[in-house]
C-alpha atoms as a PDB file:
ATOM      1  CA  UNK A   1     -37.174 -93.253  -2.084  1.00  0.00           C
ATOM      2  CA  UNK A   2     -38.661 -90.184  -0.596  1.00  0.00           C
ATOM      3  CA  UNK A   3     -42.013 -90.264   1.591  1.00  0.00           C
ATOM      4  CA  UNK A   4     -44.291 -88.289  -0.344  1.00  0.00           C
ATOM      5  CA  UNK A   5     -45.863 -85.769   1.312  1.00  0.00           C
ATOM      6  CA  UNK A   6     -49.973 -85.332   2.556  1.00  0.00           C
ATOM      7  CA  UNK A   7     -51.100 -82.269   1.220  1.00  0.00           C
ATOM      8  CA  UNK A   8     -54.463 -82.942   2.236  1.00  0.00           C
ATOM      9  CA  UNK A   9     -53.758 -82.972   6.190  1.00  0.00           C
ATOM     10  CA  UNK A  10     -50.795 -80.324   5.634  1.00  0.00           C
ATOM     11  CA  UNK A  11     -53.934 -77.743   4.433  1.00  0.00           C
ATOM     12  CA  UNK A  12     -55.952 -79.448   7.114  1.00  0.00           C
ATOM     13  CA  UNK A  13     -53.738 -78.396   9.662  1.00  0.00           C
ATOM     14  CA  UNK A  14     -53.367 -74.753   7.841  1.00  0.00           C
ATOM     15  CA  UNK A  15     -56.891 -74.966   8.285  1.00  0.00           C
ATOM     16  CA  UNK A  16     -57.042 -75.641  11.463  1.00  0.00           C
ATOM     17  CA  UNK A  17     -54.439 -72.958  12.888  1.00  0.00           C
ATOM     18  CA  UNK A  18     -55.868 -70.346  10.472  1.00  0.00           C
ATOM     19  CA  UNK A  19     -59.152 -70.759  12.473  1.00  0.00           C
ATOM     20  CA  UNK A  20     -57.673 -70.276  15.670  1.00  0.00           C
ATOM     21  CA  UNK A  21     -55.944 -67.397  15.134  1.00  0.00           C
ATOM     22  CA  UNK A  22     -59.614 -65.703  13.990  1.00  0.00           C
ATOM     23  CA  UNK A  23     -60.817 -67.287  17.091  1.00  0.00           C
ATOM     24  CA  UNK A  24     -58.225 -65.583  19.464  1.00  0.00           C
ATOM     25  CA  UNK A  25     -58.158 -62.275  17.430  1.00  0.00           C
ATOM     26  CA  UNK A  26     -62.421 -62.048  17.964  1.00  0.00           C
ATOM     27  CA  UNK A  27     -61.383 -62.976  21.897  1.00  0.00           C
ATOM     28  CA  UNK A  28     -58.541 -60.114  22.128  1.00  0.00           C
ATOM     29  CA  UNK A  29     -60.783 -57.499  20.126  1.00  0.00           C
ATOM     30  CA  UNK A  30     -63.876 -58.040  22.868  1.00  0.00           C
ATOM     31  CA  UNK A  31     -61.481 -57.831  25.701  1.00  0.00           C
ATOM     32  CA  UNK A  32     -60.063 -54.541  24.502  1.00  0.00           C
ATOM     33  CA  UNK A  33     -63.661 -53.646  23.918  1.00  0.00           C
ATOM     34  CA  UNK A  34     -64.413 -54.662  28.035  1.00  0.00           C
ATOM     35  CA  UNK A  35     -61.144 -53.393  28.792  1.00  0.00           C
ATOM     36  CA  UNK A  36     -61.409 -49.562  27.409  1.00  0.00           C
ATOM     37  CA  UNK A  37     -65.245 -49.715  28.799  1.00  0.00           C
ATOM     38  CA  UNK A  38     -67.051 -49.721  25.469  1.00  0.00           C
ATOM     39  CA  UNK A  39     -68.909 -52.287  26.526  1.00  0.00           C
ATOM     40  CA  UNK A  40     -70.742 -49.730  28.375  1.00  0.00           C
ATOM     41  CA  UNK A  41     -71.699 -47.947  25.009  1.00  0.00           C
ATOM     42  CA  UNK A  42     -74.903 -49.135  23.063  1.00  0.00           C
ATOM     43  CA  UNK A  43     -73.649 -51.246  20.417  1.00  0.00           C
ATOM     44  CA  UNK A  44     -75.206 -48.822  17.820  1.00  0.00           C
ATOM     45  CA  UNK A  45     -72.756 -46.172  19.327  1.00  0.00           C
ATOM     46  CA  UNK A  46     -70.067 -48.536  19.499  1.00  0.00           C
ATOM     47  CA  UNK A  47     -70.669 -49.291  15.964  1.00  0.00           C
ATOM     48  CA  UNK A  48     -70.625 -45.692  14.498  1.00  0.00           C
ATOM     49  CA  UNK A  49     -67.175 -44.961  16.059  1.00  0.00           C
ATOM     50  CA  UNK A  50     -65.022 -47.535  14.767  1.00  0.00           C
ATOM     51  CA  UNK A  51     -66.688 -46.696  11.517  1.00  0.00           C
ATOM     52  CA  UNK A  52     -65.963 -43.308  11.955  1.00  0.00           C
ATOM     53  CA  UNK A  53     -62.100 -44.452  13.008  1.00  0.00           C
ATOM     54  CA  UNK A  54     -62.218 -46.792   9.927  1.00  0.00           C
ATOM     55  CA  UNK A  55     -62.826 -43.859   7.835  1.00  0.00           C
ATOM     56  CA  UNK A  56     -60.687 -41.115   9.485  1.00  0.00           C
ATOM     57  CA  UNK A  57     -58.194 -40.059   6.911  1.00  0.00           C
ATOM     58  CA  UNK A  58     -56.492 -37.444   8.846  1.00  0.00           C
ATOM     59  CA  UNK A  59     -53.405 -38.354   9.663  1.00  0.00           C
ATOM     60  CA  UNK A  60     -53.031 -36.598  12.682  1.00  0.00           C
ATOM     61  CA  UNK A  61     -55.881 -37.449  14.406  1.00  0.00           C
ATOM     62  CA  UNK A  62     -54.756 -41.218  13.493  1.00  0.00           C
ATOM     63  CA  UNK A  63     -51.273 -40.333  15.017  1.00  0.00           C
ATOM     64  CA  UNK A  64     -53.295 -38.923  17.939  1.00  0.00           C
ATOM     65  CA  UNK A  65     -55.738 -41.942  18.278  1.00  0.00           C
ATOM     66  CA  UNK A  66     -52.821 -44.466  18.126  1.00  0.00           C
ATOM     67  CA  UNK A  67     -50.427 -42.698  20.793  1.00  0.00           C
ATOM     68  CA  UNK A  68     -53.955 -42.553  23.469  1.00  0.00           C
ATOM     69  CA  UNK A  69     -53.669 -46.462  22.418  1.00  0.00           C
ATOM     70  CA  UNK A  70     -50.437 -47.110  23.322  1.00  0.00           C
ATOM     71  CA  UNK A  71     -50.550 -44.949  26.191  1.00  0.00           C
ATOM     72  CA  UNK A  72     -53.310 -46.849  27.257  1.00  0.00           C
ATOM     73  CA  UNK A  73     -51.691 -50.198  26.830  1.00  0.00           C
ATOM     74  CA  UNK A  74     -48.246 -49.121  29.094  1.00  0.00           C
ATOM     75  CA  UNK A  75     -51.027 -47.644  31.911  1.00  0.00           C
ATOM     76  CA  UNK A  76     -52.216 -50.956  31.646  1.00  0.00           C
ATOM     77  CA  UNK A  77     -49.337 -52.772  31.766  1.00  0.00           C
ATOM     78  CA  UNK A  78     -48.250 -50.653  34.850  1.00  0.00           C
ATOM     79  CA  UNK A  79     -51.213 -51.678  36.597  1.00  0.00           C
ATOM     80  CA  UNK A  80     -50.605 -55.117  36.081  1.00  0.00           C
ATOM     81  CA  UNK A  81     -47.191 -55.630  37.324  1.00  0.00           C
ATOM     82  CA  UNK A  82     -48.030 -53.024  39.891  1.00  0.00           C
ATOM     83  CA  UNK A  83     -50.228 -56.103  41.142  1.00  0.00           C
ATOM     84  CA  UNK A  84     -47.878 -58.516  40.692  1.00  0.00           C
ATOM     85  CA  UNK A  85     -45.835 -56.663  43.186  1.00  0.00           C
ATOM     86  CA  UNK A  86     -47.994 -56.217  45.781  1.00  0.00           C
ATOM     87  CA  UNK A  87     -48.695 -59.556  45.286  1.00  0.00           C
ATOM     88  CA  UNK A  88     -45.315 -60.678  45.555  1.00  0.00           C
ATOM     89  CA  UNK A  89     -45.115 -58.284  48.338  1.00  0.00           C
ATOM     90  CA  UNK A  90     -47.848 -59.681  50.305  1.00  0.00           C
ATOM     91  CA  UNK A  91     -46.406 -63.059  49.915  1.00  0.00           C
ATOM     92  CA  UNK A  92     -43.009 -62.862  50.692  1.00  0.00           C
ATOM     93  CA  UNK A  93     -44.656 -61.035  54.262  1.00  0.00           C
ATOM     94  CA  UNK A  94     -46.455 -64.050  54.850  1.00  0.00           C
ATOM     95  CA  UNK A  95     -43.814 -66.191  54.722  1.00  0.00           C
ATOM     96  CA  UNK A  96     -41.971 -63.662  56.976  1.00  0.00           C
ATOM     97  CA  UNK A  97     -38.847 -63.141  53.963  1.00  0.00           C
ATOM     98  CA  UNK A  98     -38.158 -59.639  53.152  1.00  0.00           C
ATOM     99  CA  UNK A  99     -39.631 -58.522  49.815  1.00  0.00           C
ATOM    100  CA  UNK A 100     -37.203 -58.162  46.958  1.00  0.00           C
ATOM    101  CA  UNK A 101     -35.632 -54.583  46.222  1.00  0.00           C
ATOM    102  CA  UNK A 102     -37.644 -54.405  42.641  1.00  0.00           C
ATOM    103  CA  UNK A 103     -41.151 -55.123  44.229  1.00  0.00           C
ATOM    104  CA  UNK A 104     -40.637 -52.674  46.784  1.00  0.00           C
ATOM    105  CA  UNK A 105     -39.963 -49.952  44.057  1.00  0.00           C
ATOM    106  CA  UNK A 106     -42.538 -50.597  41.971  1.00  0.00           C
ATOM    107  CA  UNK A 107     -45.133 -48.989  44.637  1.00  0.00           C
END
């Protein structure tokens, strides 16, 4: 005979993982907020322009807006492992090794 199954602490769970994923989508939207420096904006000013975005229905502004996004997001992404290197770089100088062929490009 077959176990029957706890609905209860299945939707619990559902519950649960439903509220973390809010959770870490607030965190990610005020990081891109800190990250773009909106932060810097009053929030009333901050406010008007995503409603302003939210209500764009040109198309090509929207195409424009996104591709400044993702440009945005490779820049950043540059700058990150652009770190990483440097940081691999200073390390493998400490410990007197020769840094790797990849790291070295990446400058």
């Amino acid at each position: 005979m077959r176990k029957p199954r706890d609905f209860d602490s299945e939707l619990k769970a559902l519950d649960s993982k439903a509220r973390q994923l809010k959770q870490a989508k607030l965190q990610q939207l005020g990081e891109l907020v800190v990250a773009t420096g909106a932060d810097a904006l009053p929030v009333e000013q901050l406010a008007g322009a995503l409603l302003a975005i939210v209500s764009a229905s040109d198309m090509i502004v929207r195409e424009d807006w996104r591709q400044r996004g993702a440009a945005f997001f490779q820049q950043q992404g540059k700058a990150r492992g652009g770190a990483r290197a440097r940081a691999a770089s200073a390390a493998a100088a400490d410990s007197g090794a020769a840094p790797s062929g990849g790291a070295a490009r990446a400058e």
